[in-house]
PDB file of N, CA and C in Angstrom:
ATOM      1  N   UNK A   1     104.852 100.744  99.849  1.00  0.00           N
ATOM      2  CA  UNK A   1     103.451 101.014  99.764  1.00  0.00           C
ATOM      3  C   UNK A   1     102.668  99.702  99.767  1.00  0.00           C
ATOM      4  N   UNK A   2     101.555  99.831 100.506  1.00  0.00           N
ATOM      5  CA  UNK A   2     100.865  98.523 100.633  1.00  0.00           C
ATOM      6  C   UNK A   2      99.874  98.312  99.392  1.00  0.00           C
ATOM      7  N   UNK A   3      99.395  97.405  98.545  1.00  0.00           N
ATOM      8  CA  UNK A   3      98.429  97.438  97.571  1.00  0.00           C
ATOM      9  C   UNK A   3      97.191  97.961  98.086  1.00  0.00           C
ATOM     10  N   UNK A   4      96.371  98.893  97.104  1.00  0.00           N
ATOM     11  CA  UNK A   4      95.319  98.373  97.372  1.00  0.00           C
ATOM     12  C   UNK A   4      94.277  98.434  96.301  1.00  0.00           C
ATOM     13  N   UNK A   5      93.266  99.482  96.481  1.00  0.00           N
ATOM     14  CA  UNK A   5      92.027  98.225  95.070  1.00  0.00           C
ATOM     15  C   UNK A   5      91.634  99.779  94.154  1.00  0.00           C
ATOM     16  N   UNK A   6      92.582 100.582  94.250  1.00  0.00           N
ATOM     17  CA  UNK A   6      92.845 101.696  93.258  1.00  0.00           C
ATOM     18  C   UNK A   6      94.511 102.324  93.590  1.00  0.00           C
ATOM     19  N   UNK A   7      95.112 102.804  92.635  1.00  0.00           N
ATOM     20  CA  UNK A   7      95.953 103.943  92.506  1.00  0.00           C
ATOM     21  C   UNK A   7      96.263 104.671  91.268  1.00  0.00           C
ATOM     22  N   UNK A   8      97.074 105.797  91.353  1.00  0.00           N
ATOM     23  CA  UNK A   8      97.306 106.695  90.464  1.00  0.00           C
ATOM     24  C   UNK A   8      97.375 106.325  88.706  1.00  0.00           C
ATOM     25  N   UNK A   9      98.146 104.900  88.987  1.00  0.00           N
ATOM     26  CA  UNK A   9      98.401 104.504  87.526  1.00  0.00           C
ATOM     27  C   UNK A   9      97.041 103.641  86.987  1.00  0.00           C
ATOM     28  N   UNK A  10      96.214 103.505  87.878  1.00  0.00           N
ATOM     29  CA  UNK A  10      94.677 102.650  87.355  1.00  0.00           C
ATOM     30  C   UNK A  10      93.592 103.428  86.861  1.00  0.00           C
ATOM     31  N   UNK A  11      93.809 104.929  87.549  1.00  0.00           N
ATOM     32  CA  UNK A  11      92.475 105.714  87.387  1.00  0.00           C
ATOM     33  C   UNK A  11      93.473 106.693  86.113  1.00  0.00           C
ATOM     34  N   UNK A  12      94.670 106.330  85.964  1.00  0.00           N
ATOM     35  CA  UNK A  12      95.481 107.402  84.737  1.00  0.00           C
ATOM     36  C   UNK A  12      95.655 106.741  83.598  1.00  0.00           C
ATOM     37  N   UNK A  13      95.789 105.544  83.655  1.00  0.00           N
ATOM     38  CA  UNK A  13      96.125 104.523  82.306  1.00  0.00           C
ATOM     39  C   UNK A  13      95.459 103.881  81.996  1.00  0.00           C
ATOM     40  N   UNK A  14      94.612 103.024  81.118  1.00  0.00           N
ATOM     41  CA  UNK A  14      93.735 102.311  80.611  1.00  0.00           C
ATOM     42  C   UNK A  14      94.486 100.721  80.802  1.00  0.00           C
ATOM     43  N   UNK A  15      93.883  99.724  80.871  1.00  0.00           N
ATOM     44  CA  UNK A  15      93.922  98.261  81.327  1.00  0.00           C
ATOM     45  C   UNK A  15      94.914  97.930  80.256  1.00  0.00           C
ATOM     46  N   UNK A  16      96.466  97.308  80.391  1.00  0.00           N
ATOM     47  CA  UNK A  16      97.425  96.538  79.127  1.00  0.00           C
ATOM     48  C   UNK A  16      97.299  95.756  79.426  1.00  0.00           C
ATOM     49  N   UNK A  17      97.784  94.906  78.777  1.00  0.00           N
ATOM     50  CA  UNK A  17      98.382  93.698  78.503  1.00  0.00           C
ATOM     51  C   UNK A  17     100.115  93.268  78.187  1.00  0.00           C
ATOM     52  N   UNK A  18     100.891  94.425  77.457  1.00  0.00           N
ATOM     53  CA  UNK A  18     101.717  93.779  77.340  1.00  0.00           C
ATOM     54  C   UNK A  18     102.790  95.065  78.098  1.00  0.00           C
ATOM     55  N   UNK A  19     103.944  94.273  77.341  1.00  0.00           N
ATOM     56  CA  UNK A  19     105.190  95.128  78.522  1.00  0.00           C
ATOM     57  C   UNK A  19     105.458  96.649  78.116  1.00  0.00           C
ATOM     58  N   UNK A  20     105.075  97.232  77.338  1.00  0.00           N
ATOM     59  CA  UNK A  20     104.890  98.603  76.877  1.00  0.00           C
ATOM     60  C   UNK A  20     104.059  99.200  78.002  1.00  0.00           C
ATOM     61  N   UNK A  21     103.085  98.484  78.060  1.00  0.00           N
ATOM     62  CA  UNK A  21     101.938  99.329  78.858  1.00  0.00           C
ATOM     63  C   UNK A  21     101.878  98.436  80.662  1.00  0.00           C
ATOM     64  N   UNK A  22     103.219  97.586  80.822  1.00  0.00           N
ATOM     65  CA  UNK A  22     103.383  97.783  82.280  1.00  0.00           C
ATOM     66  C   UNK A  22     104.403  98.300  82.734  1.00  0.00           C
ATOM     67  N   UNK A  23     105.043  98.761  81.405  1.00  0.00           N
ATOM     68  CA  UNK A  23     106.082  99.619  81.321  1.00  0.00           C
ATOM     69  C   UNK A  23     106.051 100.800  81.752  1.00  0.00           C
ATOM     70  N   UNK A  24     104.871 101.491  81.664  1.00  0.00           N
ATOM     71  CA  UNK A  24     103.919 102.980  81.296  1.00  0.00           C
ATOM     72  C   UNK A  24     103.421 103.221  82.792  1.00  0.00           C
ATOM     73  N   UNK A  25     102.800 102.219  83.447  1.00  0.00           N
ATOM     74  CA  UNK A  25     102.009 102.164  84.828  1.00  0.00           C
ATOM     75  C   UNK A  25     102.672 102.077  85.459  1.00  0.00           C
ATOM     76  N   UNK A  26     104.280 101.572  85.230  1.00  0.00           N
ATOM     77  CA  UNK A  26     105.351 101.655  86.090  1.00  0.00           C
ATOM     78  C   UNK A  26     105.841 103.106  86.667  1.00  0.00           C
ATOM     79  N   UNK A  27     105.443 103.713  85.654  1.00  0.00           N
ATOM     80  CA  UNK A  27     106.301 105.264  85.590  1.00  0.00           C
ATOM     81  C   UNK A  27     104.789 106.143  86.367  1.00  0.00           C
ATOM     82  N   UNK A  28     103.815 105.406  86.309  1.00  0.00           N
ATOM     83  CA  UNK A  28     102.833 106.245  87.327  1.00  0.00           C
ATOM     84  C   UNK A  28     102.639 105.877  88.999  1.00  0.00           C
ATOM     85  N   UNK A  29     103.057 104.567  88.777  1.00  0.00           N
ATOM     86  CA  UNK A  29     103.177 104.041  90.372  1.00  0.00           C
ATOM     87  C   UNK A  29     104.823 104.746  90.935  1.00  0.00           C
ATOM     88  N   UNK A  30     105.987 104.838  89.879  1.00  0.00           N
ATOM     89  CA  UNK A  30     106.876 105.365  90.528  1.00  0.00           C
ATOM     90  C   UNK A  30     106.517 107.307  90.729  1.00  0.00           C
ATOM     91  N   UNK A  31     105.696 107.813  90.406  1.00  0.00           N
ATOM     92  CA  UNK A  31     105.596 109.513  90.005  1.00  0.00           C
ATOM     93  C   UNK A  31     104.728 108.971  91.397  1.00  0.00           C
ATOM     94  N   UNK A  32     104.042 108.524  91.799  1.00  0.00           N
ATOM     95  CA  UNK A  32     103.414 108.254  92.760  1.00  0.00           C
ATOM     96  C   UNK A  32     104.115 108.610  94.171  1.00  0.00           C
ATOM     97  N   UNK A  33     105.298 107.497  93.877  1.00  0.00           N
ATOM     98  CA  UNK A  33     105.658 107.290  95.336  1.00  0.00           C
ATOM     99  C   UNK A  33     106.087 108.551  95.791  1.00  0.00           C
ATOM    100  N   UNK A  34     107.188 108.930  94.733  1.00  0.00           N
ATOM    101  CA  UNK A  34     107.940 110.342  94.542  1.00  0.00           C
ATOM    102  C   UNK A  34     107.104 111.683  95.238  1.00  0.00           C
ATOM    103  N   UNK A  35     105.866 111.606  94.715  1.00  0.00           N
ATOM    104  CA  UNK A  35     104.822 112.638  95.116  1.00  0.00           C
ATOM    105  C   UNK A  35     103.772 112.411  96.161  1.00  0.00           C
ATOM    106  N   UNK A  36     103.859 111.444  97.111  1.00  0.00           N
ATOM    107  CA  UNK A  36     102.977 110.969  97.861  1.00  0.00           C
ATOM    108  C   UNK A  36     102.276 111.771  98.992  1.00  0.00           C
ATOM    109  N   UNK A  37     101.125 112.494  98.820  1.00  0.00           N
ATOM    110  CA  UNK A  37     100.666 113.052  99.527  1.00  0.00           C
ATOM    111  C   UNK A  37      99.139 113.338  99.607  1.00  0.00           C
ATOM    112  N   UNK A  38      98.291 113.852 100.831  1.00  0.00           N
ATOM    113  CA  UNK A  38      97.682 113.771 100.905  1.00  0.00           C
ATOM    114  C   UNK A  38      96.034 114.195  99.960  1.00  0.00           C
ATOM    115  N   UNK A  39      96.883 114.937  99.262  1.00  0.00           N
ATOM    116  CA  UNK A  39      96.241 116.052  97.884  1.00  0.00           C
ATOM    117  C   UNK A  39      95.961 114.741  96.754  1.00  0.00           C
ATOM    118  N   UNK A  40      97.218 114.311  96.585  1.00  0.00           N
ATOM    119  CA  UNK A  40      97.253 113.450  95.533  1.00  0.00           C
ATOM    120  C   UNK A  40      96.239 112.063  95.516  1.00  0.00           C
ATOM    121  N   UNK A  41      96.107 111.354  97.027  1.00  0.00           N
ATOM    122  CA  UNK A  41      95.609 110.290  97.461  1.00  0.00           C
ATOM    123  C   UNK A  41      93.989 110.881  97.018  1.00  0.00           C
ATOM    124  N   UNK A  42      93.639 112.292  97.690  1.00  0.00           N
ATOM    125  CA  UNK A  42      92.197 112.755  97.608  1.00  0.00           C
ATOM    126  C   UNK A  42      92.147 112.600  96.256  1.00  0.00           C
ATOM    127  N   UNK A  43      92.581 112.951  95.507  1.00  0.00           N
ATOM    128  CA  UNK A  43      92.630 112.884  93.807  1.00  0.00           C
ATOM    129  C   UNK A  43      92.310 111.691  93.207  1.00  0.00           C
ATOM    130  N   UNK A  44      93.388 110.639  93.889  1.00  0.00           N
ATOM    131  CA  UNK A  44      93.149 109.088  93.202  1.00  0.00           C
ATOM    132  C   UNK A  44      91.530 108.368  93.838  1.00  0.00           C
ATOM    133  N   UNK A  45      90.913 108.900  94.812  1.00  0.00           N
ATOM    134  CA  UNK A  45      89.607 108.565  95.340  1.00  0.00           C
ATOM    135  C   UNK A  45      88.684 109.389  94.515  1.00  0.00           C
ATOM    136  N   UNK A  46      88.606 110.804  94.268  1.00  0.00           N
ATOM    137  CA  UNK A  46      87.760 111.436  93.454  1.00  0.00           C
ATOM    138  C   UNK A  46      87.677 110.733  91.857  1.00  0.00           C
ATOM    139  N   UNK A  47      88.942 110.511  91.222  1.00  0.00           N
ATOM    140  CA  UNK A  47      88.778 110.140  90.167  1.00  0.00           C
ATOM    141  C   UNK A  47      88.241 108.556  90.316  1.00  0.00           C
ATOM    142  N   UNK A  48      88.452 107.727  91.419  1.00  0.00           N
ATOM    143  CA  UNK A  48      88.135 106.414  90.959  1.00  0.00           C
ATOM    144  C   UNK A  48      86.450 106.487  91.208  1.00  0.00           C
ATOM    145  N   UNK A  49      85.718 106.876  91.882  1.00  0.00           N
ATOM    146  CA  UNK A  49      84.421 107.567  92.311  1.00  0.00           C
ATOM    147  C   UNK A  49      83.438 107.752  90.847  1.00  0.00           C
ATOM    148  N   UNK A  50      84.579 108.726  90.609  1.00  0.00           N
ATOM    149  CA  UNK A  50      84.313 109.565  88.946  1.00  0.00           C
ATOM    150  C   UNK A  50      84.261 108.349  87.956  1.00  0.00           C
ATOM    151  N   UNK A  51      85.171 107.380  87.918  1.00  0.00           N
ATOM    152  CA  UNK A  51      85.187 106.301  86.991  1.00  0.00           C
ATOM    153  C   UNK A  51      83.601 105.299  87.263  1.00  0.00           C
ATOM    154  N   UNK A  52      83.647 104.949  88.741  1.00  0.00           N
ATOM    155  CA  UNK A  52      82.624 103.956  89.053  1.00  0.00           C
ATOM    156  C   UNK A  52      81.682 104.247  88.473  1.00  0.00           C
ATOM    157  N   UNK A  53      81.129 105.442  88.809  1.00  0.00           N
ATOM    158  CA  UNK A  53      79.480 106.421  88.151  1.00  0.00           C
ATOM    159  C   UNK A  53      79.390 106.767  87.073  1.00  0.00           C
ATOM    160  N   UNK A  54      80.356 106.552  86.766  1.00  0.00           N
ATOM    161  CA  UNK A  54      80.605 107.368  84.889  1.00  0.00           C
ATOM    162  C   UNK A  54      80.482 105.758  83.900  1.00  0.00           C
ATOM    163  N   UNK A  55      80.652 104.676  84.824  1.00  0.00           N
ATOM    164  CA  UNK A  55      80.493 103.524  84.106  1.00  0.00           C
ATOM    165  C   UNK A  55      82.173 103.429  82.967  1.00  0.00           C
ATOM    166  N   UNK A  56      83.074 103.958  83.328  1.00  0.00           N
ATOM    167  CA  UNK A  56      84.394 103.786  82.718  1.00  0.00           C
ATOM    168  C   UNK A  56      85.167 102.693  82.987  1.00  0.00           C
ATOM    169  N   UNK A  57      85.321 102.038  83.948  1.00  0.00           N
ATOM    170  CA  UNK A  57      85.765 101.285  84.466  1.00  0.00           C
ATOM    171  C   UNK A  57      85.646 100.098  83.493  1.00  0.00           C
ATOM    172  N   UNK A  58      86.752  99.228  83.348  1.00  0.00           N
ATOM    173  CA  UNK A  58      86.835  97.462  82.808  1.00  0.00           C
ATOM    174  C   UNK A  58      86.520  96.937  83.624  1.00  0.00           C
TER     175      UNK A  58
END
């Protein structure tokens, strides 16, 4: 998967710092790959949308 400037584990997990919690985003970028589809992608754009306007975002 190529990076890019949202996915599943950014708009699902809140910002860590330590290895617990890149531990955690690990297991959403891997549920990711596992489930990769077009439903899911629409999802990770609605919610990051939802974050921008909602002022949630770090």
């Amino acid at each position: 998967m190529k990076p890019g400037i949202t996915g599943w584990a950014q708009v699902n997990y809140p910002y860590g710092s330590n290895l617990d919690d890149t531990q955690r985003k690990l297991e959403y970028d891997l549920y990711y790959i596992r489930h990769f589809s077009f439903v899911l992608d629409a999802s990770i754009v609605l919610k990051t949308i939802h974050i921008m306007l909602g002022g949630k975002g770090r």
